[in-house]
N, C-alpha and C. Protein backbone atom coordinates (compact mmCIF):
# COMPACT_ATOMS: atom_id res chain seq x y z
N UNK A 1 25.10 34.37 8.90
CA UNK A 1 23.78 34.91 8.97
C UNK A 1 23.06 34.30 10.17
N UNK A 2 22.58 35.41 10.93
CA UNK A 2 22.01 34.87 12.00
C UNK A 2 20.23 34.76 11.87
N UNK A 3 19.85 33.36 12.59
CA UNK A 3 18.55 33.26 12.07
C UNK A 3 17.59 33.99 13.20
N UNK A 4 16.01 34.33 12.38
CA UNK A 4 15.68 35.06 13.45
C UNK A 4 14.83 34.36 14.40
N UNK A 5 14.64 33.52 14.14
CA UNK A 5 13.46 32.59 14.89
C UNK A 5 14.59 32.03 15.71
N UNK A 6 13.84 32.05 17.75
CA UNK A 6 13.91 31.48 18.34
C UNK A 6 14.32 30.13 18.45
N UNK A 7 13.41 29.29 17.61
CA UNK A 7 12.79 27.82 17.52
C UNK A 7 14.11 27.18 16.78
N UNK A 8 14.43 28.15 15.31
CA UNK A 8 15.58 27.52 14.18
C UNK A 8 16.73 27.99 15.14
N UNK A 9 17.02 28.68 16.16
CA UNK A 9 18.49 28.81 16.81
C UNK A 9 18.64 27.84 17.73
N UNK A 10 17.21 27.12 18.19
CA UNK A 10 17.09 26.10 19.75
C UNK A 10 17.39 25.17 18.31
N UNK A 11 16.97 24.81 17.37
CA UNK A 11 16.99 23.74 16.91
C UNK A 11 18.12 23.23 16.34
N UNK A 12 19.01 24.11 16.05
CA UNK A 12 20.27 24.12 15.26
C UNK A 12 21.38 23.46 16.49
N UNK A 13 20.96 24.40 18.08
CA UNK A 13 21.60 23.99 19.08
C UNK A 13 21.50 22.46 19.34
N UNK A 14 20.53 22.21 19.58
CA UNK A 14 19.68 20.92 19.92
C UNK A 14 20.63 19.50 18.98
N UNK A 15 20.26 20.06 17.77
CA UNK A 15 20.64 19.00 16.92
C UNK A 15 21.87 19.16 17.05
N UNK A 16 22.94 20.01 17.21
CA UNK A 16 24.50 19.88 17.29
C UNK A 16 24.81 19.24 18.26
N UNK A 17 24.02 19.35 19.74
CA UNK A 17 24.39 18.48 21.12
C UNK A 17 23.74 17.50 20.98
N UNK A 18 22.93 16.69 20.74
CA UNK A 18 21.99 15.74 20.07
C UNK A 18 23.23 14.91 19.61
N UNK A 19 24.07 15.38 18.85
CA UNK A 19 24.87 14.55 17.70
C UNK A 19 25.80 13.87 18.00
N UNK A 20 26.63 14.65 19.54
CA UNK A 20 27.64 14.30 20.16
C UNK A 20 27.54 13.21 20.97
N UNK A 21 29.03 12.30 20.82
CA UNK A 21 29.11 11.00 21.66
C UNK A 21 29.10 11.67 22.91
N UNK A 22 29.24 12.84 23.48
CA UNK A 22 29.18 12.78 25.13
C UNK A 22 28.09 12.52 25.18
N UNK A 23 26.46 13.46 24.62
CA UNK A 23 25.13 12.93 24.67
C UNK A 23 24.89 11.71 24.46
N UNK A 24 25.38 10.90 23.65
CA UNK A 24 24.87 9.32 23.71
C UNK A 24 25.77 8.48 25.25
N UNK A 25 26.70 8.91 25.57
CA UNK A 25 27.12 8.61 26.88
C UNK A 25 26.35 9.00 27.82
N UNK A 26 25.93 9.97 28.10
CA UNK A 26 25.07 10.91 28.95
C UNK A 26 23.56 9.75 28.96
N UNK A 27 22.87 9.21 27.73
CA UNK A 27 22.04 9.04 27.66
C UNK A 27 21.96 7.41 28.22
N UNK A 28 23.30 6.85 28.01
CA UNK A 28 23.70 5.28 28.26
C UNK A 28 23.71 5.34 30.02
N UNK A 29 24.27 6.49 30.44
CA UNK A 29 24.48 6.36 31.50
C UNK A 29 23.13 6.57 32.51
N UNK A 30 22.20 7.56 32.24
CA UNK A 30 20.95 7.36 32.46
C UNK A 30 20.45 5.85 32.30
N UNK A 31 20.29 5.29 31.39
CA UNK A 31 20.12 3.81 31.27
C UNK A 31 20.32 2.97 32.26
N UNK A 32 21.80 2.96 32.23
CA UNK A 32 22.15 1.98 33.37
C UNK A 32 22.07 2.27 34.70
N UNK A 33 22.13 3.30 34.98
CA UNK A 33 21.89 4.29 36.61
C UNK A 33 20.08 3.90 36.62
N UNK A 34 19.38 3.86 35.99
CA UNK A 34 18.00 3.73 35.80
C UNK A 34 18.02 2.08 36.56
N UNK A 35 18.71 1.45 35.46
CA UNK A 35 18.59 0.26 35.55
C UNK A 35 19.46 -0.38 36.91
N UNK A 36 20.29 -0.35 37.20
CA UNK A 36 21.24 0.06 38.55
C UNK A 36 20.11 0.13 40.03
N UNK A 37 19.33 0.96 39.78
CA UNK A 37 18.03 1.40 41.08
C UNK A 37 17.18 0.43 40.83
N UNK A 38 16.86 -0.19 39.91
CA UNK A 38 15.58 -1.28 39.83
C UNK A 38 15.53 -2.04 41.17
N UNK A 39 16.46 -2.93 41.36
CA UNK A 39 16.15 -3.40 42.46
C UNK A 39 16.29 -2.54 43.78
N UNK A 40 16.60 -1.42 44.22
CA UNK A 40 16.46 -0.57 45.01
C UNK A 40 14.82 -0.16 45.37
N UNK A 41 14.32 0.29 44.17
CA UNK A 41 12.98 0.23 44.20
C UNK A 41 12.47 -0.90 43.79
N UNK A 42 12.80 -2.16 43.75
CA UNK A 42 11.92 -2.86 44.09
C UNK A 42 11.74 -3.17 42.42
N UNK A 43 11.82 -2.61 41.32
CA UNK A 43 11.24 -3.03 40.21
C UNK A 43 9.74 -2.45 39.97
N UNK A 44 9.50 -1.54 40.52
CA UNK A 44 8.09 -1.33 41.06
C UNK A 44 7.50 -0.38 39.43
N UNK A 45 6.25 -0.26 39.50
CA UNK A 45 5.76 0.24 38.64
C UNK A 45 6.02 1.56 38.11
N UNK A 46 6.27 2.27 39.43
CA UNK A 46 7.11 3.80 39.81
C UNK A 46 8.60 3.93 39.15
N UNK A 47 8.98 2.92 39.26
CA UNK A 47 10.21 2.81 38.77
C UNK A 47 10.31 2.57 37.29
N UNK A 48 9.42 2.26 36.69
CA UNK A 48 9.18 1.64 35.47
C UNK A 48 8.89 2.87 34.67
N UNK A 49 8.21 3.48 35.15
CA UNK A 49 7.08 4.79 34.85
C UNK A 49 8.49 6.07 34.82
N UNK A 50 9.30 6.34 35.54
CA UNK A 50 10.12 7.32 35.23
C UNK A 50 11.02 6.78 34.34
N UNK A 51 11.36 5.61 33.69
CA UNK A 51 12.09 5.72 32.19
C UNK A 51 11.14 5.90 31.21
N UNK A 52 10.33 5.38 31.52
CA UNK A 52 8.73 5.16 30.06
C UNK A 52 8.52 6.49 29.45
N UNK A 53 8.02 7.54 30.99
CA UNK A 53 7.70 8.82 30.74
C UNK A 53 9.31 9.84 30.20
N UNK A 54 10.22 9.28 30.68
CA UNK A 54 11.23 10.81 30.37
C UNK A 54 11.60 10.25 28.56
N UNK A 55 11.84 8.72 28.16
CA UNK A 55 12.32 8.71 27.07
C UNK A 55 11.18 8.76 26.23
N UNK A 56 9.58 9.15 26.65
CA UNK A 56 8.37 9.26 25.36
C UNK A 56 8.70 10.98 25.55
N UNK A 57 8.69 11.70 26.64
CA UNK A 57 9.37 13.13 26.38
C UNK A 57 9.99 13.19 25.93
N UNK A 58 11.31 12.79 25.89
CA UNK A 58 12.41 13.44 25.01
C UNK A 58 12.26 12.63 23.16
N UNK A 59 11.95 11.51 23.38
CA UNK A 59 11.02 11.12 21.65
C UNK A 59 10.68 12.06 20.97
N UNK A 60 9.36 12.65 21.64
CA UNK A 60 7.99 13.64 21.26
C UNK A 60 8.67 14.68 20.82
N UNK A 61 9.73 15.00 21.60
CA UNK A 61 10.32 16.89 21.28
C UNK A 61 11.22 16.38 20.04
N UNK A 62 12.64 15.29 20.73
CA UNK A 62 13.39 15.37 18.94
C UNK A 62 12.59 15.12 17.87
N UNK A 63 11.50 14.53 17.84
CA UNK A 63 10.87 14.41 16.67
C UNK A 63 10.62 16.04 16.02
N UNK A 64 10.14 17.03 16.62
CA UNK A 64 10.14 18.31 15.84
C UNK A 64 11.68 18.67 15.45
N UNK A 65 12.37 18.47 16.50
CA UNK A 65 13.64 19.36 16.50
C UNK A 65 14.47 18.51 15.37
N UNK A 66 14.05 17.42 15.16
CA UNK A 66 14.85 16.26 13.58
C UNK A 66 14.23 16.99 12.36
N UNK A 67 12.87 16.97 12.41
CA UNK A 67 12.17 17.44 11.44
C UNK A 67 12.45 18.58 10.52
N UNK A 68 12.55 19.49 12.04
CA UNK A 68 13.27 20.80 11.55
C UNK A 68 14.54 21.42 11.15
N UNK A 69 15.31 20.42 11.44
CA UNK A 69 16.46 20.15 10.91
C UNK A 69 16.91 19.67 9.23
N UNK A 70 15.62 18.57 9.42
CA UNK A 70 15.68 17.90 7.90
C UNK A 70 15.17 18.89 6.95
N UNK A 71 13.87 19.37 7.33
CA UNK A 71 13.24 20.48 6.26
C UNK A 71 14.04 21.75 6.39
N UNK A 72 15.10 22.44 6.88
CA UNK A 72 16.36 23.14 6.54
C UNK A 72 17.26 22.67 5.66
N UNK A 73 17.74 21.61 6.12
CA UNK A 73 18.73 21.56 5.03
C UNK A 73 18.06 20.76 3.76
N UNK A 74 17.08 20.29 3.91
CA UNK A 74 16.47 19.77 2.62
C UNK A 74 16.45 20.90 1.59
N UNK A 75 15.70 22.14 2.24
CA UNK A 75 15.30 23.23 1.48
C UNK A 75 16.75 23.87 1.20
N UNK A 76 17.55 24.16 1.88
CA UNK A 76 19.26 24.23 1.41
C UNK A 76 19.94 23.63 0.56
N UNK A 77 19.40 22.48 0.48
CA UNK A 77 20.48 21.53 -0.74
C UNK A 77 19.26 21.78 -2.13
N UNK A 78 18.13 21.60 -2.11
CA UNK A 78 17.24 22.49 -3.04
C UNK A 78 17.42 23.38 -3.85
N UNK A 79 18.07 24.58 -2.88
CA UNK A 79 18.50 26.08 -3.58
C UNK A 79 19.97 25.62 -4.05
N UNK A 80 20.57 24.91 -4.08
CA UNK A 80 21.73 25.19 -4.50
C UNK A 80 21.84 23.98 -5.58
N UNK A 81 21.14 22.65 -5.53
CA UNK A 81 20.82 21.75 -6.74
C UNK A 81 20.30 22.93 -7.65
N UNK A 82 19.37 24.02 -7.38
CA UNK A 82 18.66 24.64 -8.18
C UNK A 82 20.01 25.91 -8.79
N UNK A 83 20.27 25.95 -8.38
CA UNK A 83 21.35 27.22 -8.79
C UNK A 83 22.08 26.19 -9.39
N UNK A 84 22.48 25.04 -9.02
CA UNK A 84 23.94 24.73 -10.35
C UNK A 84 22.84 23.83 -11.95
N UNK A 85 21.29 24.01 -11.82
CA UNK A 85 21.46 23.63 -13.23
C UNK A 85 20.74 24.69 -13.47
N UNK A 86 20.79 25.92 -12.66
CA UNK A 86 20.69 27.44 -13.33
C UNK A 86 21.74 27.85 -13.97
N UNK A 87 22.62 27.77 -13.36
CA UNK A 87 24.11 28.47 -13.88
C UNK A 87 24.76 26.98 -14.80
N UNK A 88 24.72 26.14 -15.29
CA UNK A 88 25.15 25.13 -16.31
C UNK A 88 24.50 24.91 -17.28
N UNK A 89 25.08 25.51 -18.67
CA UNK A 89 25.00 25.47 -20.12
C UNK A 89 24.19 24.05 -20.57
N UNK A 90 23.14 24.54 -21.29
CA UNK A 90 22.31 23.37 -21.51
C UNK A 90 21.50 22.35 -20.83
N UNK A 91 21.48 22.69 -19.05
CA UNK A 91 20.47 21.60 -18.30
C UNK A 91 19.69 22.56 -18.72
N UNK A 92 18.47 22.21 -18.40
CA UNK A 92 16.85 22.51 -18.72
C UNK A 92 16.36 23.11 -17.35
N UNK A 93 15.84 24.20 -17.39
CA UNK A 93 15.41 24.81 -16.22
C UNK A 93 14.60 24.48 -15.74
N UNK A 94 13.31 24.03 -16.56
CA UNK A 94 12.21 23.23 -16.78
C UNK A 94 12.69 22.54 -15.06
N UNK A 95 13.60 21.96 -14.79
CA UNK A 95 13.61 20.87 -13.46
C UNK A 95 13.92 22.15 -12.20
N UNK A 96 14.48 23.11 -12.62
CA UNK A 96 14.01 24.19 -10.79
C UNK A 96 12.98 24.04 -10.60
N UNK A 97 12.56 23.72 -9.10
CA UNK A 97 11.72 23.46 -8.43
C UNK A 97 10.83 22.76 -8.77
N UNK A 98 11.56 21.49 -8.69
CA UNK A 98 10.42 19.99 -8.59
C UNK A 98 9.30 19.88 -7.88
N UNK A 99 10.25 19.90 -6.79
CA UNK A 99 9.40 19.74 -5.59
C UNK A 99 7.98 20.16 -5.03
N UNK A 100 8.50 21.01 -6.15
CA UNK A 100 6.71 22.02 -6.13
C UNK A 100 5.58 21.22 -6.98
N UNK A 101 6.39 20.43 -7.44
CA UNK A 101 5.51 19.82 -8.87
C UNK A 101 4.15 18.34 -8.03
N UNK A 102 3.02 18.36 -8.37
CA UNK A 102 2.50 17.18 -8.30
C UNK A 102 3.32 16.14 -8.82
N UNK A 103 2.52 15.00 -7.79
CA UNK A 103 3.03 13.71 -8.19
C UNK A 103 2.94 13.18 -9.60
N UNK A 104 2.27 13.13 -10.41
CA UNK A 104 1.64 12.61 -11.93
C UNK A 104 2.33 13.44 -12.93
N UNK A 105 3.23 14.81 -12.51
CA UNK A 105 3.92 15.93 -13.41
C UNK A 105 5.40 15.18 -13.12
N UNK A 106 5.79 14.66 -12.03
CA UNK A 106 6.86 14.25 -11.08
C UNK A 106 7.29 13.15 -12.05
N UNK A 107 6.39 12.23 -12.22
CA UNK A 107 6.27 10.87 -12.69
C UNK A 107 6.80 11.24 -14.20
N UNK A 108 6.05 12.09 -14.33
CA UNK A 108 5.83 12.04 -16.32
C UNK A 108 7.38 12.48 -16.78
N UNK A 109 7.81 13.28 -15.61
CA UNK A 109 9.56 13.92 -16.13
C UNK A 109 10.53 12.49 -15.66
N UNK A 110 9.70 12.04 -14.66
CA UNK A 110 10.89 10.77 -14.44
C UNK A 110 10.89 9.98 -15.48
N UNK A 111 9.47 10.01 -15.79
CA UNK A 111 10.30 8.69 -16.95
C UNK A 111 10.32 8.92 -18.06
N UNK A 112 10.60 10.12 -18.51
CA UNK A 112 11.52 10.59 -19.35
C UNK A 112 12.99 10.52 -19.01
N UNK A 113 13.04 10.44 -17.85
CA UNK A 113 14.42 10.40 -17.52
C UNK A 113 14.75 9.06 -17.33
N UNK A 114 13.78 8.38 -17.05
CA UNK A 114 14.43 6.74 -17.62
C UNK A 114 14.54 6.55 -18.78
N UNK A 115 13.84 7.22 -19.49
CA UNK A 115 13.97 6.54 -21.17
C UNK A 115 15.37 7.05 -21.51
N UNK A 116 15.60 8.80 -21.32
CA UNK A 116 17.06 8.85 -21.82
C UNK A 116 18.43 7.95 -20.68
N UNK A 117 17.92 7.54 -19.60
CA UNK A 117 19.31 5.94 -18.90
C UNK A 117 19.08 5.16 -20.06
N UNK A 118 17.80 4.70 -20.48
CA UNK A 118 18.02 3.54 -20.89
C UNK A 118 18.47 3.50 -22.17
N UNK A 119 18.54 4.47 -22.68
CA UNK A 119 18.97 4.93 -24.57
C UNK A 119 20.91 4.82 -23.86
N UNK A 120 20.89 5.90 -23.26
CA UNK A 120 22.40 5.74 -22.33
C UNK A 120 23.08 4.54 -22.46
N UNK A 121 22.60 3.50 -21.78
CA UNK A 121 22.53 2.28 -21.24
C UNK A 121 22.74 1.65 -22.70
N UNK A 122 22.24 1.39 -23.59
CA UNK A 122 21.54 0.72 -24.57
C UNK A 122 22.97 1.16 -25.83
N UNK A 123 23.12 2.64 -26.06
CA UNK A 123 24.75 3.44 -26.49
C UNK A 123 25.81 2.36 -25.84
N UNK A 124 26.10 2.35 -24.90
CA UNK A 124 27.05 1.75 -24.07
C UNK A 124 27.60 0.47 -24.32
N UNK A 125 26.42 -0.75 -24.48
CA UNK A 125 26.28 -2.04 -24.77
C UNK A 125 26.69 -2.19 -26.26
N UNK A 126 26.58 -0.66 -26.91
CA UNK A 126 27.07 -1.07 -28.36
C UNK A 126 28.17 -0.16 -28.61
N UNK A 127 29.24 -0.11 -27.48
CA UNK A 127 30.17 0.73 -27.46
C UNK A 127 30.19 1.97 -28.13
N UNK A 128 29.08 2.55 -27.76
CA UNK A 128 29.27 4.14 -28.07
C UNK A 128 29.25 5.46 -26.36
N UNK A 129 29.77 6.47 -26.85
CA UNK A 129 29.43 7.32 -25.95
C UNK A 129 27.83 7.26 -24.85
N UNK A 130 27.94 7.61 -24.11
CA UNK A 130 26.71 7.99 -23.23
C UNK A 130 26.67 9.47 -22.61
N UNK A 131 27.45 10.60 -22.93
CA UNK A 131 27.10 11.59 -23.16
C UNK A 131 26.93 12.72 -23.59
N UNK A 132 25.92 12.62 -24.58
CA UNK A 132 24.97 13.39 -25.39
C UNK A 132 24.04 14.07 -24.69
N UNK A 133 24.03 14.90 -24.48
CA UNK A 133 22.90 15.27 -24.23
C UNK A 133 21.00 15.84 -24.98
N UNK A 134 20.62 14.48 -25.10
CA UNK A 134 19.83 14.74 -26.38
C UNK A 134 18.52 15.70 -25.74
N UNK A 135 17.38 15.89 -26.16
CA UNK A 135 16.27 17.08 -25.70
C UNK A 135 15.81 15.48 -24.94
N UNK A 136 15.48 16.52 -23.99
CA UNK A 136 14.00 16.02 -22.55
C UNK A 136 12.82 16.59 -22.99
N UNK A 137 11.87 15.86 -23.24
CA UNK A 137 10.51 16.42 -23.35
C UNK A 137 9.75 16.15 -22.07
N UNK A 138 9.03 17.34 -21.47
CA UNK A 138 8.54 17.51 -20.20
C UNK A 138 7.02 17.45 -20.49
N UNK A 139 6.67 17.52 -22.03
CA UNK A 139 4.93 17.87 -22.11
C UNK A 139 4.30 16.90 -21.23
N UNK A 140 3.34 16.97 -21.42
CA UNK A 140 2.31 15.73 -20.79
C UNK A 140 1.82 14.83 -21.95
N UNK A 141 1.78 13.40 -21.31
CA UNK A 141 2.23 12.97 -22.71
C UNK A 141 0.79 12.37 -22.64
């Protein structure tokens, strides 16, 4: 599937050449070729000023082009966490789409979900099974 945005096809590019050891060679070698001319120029402020400025440019941009990378596949592994405790007998649907959930709704299911580790946990120490799957209560408590 081809994407339609411009931005997600530069970004997909970006981050694949981004990833590669020739680019971190490429980028070492700038370094030392940088560093190599210092005393050519003198060490001079000019000289200082074209590494400062090209590596806060190229910073400034991967920072979107990471971002956008992360919030893709974040939202990718999302849909498909969400599809396998759609399609598996007995998880609770109740948990598709967390992420959507406030923090204090977030909280209240987590620690429900600590209490059933620690019942888990607690089975275990007295040599019994740990999985049961007993009810999750999601109310607000």
């Amino acid at each position: 599937m081809r994407s339609a945005s411009w931005f997600n096809r530069f970004a997909k590019w970006s981050a694949y050449a981004t990833g590669h050891s020739v680019t971190f060679i490429i980028a070492i070698s700038v370094i030392i070729i940088w560093a190599i001319t210092g005393p050519i120029f003198r060490f001079s402020d000019a000289w200082q000023l074209v590494i400062n400025t090209g590596t806060t440019i190229v910073t400034f941009f991967m920072v979107f082009l990471i971002q956008n990378t992360q919030n893709r596949n974040t939202s990718a592994m999302q849909i498909k966490l969400d599809e396998l405790i759609r399609a598996v007998e007995g998880a609770h649907n109740a948990l598709l789409d967390l992420e959507e959930l406030d923090d204090e709704e977030l909280e209240r299911i987590k620690t429900n979900y600590e209490k059933l580790a620690a019942l888990a946990r607690e089975a275990l120490r007295k040599g019994k099974r740990d999985t049961e799957t007993p009810d999750v209560t999601h109310a607000k408590q």
